[in-house]
PDB file of N, CA and C in Angstrom:
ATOM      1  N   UNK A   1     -21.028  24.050 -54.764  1.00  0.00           N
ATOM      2  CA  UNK A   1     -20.174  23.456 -53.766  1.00  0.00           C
ATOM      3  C   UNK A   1     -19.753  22.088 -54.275  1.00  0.00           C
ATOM      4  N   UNK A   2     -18.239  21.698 -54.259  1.00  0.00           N
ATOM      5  CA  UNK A   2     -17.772  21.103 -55.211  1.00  0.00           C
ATOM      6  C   UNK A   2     -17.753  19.585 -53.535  1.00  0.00           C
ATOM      7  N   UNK A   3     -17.671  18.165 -54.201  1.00  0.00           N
ATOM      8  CA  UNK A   3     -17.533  16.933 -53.364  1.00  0.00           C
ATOM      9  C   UNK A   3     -17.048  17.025 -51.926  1.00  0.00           C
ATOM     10  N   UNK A   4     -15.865  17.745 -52.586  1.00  0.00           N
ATOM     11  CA  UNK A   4     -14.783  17.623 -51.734  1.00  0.00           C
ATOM     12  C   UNK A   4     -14.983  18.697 -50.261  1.00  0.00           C
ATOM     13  N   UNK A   5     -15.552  20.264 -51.046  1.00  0.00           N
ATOM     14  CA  UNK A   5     -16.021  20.875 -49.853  1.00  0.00           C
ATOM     15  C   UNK A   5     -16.887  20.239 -48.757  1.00  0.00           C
ATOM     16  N   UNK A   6     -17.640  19.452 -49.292  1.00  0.00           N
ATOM     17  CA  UNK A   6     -18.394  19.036 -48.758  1.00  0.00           C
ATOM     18  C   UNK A   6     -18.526  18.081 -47.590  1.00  0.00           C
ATOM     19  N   UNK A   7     -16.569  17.024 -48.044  1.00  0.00           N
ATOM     20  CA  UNK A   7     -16.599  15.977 -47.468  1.00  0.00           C
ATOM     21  C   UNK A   7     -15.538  16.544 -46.522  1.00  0.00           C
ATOM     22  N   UNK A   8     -15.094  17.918 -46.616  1.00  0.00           N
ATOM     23  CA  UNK A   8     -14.246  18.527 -45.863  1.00  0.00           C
ATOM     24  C   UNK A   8     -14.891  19.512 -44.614  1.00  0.00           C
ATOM     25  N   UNK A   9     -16.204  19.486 -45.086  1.00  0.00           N
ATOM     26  CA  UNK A   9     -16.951  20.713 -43.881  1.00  0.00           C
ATOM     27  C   UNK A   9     -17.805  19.439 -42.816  1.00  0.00           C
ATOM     28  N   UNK A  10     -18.024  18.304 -43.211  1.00  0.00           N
ATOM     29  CA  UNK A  10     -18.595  17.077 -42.982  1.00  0.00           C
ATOM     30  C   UNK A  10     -17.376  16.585 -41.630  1.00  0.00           C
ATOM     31  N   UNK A  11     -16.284  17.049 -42.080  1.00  0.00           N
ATOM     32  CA  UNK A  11     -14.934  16.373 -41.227  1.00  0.00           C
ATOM     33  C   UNK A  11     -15.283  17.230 -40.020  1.00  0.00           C
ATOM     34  N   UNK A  12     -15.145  18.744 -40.548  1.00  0.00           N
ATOM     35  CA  UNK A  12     -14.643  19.727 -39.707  1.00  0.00           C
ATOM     36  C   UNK A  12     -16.154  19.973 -38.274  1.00  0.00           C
ATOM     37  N   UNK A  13     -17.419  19.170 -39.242  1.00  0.00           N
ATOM     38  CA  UNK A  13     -18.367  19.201 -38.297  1.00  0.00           C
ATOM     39  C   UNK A  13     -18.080  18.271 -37.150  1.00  0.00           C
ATOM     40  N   UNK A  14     -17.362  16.869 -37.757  1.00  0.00           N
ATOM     41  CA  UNK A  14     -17.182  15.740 -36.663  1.00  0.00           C
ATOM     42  C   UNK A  14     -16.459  16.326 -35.637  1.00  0.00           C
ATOM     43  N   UNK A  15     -15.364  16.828 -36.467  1.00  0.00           N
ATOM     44  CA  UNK A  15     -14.076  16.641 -35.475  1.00  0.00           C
ATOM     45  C   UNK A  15     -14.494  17.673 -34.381  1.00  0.00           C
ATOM     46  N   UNK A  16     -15.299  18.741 -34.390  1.00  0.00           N
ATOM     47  CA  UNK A  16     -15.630  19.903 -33.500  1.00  0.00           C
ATOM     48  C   UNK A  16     -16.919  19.471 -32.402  1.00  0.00           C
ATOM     49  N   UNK A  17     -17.643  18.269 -33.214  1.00  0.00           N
ATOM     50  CA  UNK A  17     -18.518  17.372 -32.279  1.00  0.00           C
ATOM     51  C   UNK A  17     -17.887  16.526 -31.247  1.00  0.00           C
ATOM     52  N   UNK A  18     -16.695  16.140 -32.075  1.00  0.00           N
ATOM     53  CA  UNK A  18     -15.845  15.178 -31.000  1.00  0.00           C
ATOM     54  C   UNK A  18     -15.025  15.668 -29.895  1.00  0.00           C
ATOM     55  N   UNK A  19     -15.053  17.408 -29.757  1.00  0.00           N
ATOM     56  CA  UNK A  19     -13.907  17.838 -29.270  1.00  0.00           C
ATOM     57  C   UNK A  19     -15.109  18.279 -28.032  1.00  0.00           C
ATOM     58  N   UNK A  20     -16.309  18.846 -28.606  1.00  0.00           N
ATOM     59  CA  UNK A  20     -16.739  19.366 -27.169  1.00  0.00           C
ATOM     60  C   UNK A  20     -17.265  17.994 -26.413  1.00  0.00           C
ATOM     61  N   UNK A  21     -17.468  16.892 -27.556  1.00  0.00           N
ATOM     62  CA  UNK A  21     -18.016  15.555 -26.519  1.00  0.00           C
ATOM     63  C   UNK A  21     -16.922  14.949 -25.580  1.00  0.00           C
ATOM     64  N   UNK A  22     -15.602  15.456 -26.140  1.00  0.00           N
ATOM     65  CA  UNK A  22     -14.670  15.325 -25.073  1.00  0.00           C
ATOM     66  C   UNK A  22     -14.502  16.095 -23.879  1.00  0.00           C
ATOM     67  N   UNK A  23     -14.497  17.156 -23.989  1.00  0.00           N
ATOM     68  CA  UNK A  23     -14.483  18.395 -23.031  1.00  0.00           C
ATOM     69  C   UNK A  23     -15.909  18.068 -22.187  1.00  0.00           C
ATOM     70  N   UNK A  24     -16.952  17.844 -22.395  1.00  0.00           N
ATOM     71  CA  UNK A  24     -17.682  17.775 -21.449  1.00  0.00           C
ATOM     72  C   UNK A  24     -17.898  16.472 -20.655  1.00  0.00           C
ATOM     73  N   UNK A  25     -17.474  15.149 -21.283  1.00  0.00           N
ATOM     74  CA  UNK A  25     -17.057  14.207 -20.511  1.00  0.00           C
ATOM     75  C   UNK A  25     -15.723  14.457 -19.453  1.00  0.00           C
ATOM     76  N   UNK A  26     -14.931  15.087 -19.624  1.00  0.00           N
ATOM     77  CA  UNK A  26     -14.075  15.892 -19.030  1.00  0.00           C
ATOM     78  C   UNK A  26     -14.450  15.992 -17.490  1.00  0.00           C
ATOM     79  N   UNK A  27     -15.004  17.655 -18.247  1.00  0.00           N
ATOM     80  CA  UNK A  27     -15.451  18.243 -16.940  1.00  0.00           C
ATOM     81  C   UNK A  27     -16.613  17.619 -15.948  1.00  0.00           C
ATOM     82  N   UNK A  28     -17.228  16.395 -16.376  1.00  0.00           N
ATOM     83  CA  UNK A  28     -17.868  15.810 -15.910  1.00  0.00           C
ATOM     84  C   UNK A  28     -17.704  14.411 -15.085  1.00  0.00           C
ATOM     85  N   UNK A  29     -16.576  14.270 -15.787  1.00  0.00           N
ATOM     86  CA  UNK A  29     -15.464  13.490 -14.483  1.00  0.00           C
ATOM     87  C   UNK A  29     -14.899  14.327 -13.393  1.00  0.00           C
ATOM     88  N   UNK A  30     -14.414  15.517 -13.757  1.00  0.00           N
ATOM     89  CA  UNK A  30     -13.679  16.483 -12.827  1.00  0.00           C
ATOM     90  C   UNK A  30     -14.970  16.650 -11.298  1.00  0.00           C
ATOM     91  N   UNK A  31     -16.160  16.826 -12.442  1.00  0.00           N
ATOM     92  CA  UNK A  31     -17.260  17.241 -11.057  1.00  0.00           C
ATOM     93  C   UNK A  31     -17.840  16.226 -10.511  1.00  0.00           C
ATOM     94  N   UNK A  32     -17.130  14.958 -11.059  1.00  0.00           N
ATOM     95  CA  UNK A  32     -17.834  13.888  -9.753  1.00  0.00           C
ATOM     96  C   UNK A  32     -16.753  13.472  -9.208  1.00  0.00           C
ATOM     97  N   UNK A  33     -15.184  13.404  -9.316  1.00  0.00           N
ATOM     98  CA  UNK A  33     -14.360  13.196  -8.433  1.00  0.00           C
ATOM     99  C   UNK A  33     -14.251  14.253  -7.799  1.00  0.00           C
ATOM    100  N   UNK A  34     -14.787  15.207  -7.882  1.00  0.00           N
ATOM    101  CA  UNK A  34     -14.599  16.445  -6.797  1.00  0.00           C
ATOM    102  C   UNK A  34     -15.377  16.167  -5.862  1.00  0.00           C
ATOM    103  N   UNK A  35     -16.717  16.060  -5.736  1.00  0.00           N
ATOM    104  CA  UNK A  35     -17.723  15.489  -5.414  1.00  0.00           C
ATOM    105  C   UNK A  35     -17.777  14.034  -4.340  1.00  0.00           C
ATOM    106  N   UNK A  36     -17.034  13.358  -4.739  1.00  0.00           N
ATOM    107  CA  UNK A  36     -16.451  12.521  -3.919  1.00  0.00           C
ATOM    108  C   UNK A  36     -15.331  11.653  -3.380  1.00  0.00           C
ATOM    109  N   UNK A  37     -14.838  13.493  -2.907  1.00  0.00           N
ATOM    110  CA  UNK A  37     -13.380  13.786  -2.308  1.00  0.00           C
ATOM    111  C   UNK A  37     -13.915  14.650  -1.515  1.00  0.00           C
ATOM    112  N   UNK A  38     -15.198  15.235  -0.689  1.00  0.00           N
ATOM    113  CA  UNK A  38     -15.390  15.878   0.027  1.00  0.00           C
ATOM    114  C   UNK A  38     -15.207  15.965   1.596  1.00  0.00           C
ATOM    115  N   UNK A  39     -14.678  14.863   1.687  1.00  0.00           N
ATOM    116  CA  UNK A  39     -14.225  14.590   3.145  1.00  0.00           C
ATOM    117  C   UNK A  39     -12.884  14.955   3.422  1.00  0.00           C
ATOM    118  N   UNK A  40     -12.344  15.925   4.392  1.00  0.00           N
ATOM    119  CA  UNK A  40     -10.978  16.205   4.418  1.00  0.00           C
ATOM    120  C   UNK A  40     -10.336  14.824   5.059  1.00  0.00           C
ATOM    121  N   UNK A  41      -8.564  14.991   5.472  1.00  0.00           N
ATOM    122  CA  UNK A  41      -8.248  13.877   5.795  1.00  0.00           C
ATOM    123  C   UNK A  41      -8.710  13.785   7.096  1.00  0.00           C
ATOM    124  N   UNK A  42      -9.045  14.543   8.468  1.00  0.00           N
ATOM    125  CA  UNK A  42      -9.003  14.669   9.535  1.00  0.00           C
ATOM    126  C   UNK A  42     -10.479  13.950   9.772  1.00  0.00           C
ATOM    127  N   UNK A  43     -11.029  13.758   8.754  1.00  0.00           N
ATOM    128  CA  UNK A  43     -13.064  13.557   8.799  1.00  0.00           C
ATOM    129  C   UNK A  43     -12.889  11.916   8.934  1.00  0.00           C
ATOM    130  N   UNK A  44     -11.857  11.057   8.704  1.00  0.00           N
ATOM    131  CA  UNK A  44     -11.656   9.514   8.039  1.00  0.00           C
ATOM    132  C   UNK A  44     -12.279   8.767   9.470  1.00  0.00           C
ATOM    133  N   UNK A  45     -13.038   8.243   9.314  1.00  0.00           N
ATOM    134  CA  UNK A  45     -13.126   7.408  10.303  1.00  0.00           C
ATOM    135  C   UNK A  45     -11.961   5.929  10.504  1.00  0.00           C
ATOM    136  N   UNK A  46     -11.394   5.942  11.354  1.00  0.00           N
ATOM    137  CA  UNK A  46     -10.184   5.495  11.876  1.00  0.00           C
ATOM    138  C   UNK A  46     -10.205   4.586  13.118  1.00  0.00           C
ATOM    139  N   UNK A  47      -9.619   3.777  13.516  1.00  0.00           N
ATOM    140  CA  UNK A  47      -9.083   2.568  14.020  1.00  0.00           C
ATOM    141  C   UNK A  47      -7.797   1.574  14.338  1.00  0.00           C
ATOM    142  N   UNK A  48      -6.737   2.094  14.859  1.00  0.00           N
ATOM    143  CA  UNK A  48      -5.835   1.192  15.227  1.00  0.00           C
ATOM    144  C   UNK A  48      -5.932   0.125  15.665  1.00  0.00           C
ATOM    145  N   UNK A  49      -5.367  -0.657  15.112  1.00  0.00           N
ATOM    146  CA  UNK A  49      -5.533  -2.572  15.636  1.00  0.00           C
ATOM    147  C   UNK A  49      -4.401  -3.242  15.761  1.00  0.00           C
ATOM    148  N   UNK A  50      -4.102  -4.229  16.809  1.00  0.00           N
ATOM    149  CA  UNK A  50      -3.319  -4.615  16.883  1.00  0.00           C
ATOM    150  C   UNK A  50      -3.590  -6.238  17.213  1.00  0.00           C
ATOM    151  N   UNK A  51      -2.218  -7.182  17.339  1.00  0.00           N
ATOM    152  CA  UNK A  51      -2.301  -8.754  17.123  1.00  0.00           C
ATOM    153  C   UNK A  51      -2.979  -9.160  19.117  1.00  0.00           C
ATOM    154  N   UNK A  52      -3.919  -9.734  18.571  1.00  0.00           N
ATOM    155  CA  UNK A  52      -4.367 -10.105  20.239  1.00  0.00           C
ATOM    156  C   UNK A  52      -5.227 -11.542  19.932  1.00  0.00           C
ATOM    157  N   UNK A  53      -5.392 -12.032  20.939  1.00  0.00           N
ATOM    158  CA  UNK A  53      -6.191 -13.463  21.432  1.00  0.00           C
ATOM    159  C   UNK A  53      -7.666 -12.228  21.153  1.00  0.00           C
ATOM    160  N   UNK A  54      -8.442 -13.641  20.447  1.00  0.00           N
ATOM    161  CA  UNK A  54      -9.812 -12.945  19.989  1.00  0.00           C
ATOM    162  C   UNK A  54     -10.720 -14.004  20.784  1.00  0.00           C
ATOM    163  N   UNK A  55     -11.598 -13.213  21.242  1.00  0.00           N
ATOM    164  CA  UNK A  55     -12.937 -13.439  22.213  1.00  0.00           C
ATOM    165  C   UNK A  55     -13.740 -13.758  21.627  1.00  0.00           C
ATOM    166  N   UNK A  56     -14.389 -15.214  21.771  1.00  0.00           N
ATOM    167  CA  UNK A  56     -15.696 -15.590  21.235  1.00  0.00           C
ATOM    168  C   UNK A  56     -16.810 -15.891  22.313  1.00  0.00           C
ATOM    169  N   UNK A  57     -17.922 -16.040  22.383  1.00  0.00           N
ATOM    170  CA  UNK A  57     -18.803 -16.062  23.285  1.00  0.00           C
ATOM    171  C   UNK A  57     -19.995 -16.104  22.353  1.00  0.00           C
ATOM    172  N   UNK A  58     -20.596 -17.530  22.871  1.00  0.00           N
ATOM    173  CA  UNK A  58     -21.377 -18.243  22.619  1.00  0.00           C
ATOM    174  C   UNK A  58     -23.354 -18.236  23.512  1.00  0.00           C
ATOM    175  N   UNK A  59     -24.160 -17.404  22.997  1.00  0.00           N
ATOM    176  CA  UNK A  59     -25.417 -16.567  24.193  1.00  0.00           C
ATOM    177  C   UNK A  59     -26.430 -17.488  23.744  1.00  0.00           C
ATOM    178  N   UNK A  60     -26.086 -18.234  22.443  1.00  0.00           N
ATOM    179  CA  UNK A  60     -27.270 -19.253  22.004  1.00  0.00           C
ATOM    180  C   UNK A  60     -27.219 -20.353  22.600  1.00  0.00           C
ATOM    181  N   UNK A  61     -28.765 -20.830  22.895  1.00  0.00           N
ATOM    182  CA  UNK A  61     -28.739 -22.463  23.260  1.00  0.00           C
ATOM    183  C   UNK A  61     -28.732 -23.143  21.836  1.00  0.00           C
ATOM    184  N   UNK A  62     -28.371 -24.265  21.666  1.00  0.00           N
ATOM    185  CA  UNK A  62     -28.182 -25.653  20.305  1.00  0.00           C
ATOM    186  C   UNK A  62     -26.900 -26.178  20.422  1.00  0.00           C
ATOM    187  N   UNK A  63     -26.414 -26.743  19.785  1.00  0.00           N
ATOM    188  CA  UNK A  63     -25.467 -27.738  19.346  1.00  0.00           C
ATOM    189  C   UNK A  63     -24.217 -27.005  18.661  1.00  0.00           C
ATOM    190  N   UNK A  64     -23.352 -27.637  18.054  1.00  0.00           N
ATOM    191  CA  UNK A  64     -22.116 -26.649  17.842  1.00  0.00           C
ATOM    192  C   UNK A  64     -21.529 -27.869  17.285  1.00  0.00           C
ATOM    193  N   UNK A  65     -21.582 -27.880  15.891  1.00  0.00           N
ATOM    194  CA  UNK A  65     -20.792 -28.887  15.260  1.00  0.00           C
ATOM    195  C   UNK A  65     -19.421 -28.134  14.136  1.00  0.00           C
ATOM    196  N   UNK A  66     -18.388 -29.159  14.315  1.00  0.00           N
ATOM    197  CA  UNK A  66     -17.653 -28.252  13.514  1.00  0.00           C
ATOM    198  C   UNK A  66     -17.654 -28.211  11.981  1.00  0.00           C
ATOM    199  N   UNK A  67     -16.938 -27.898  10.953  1.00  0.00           N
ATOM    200  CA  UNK A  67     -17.408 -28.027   9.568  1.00  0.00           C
ATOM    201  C   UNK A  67     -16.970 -28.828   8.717  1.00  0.00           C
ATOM    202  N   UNK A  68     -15.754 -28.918   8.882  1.00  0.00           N
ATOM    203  CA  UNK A  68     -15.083 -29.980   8.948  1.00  0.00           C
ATOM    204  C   UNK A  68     -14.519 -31.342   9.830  1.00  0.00           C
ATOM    205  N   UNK A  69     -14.627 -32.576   9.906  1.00  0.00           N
ATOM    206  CA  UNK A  69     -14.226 -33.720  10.835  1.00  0.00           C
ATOM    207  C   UNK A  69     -12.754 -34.751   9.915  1.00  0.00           C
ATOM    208  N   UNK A  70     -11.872 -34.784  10.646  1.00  0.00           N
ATOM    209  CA  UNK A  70     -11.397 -35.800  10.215  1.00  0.00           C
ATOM    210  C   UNK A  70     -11.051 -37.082  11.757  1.00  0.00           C
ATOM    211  N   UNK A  71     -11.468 -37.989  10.919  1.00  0.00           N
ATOM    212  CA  UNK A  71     -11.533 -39.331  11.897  1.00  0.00           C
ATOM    213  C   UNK A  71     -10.650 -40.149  12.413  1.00  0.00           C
ATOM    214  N   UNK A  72     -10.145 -40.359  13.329  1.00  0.00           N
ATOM    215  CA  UNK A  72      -8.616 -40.878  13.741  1.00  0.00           C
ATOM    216  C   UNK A  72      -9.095 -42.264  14.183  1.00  0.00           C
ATOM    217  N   UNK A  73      -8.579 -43.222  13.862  1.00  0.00           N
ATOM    218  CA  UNK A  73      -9.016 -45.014  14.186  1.00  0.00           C
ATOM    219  C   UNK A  73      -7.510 -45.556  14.760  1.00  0.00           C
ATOM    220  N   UNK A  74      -8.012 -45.926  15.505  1.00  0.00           N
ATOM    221  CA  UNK A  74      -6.488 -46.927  15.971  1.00  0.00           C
ATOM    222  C   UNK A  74      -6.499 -48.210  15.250  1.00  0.00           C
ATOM    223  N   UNK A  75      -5.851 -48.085  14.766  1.00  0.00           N
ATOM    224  CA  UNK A  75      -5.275 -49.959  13.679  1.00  0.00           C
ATOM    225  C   UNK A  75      -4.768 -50.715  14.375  1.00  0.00           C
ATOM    226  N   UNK A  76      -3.966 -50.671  15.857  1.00  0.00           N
ATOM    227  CA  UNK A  76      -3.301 -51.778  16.662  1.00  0.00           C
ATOM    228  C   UNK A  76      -4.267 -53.345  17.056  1.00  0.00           C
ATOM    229  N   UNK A  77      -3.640 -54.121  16.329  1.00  0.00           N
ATOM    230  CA  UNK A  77      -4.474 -55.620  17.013  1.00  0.00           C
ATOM    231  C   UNK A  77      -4.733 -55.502  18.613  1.00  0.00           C
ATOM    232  N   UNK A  78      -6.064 -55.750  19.032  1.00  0.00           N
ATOM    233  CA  UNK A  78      -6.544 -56.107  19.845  1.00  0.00           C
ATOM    234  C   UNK A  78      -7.172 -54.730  20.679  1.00  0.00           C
ATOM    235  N   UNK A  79      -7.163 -53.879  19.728  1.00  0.00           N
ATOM    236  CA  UNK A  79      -7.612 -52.258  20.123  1.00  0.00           C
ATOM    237  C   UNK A  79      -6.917 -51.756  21.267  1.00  0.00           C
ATOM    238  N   UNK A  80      -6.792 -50.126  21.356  1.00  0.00           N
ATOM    239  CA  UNK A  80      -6.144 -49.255  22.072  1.00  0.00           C
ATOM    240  C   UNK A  80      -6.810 -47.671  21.591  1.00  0.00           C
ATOM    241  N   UNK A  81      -7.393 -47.373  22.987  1.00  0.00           N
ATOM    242  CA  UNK A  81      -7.395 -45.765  22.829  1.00  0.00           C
ATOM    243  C   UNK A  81      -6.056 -44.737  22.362  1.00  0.00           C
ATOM    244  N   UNK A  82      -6.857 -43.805  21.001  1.00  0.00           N
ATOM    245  CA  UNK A  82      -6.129 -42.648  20.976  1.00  0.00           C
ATOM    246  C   UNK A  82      -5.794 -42.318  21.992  1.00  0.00           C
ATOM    247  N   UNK A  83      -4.924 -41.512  22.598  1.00  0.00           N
ATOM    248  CA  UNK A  83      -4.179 -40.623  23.289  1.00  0.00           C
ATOM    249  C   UNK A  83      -4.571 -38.727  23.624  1.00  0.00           C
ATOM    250  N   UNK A  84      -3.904 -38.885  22.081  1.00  0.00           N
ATOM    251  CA  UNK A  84      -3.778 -37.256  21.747  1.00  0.00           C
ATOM    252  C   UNK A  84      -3.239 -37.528  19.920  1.00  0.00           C
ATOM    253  N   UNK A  85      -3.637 -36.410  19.401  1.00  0.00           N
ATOM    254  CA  UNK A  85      -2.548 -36.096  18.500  1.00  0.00           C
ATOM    255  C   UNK A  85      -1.801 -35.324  18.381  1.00  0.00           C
ATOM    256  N   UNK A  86      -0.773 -34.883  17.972  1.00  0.00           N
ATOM    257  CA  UNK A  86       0.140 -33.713  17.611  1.00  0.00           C
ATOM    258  C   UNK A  86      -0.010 -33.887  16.023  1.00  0.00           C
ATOM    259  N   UNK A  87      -0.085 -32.388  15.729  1.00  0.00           N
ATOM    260  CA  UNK A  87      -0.382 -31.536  14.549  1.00  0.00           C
ATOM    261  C   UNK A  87       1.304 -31.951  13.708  1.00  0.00           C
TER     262      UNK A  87
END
């Protein structure tokens, strides 16, 4: 058996290793996306929502600070209460 047979039956071993290592990665994707696709569409657990004023309610006793503060100072000589602000 001459080099070349050799480096030619060497190929023909890879390339036939590479073909079923493809094919069974394959089918082994096929059987886990099958697998989890078992829910028809009618099974979906579901929920319509729509834009509304959201309800908070507060059952704990403590304190309630916010997370952020920014500090408003009146600069007028001889001092004056804030008011209000507008945003």
């Amino acid at each position: 058996m001459s080099s070349t047979d050799s480096n030619s039956s060497a190929l023909l071993r890879r390339v036939t290793i590479g073909i079923v290592l493809i094919g069974a990665l394959g089918a082994a994707a096929a059987a886990l996306s099958g697998s989890m696709n078992n829910q028809t569409e009618g099974e979906y657990l579901t929920h319509r929502v729509s834009k509304g004023d959201l309800s908070v309610t507060v059952t704990e006793q403590g304190t309630l600070e916010s997370s952020s503060n920014i500090e408003i100072k009146c600069k007028v000589k001889g001092g004056s209460t804030v008011l209000w602000v507008i945003e």
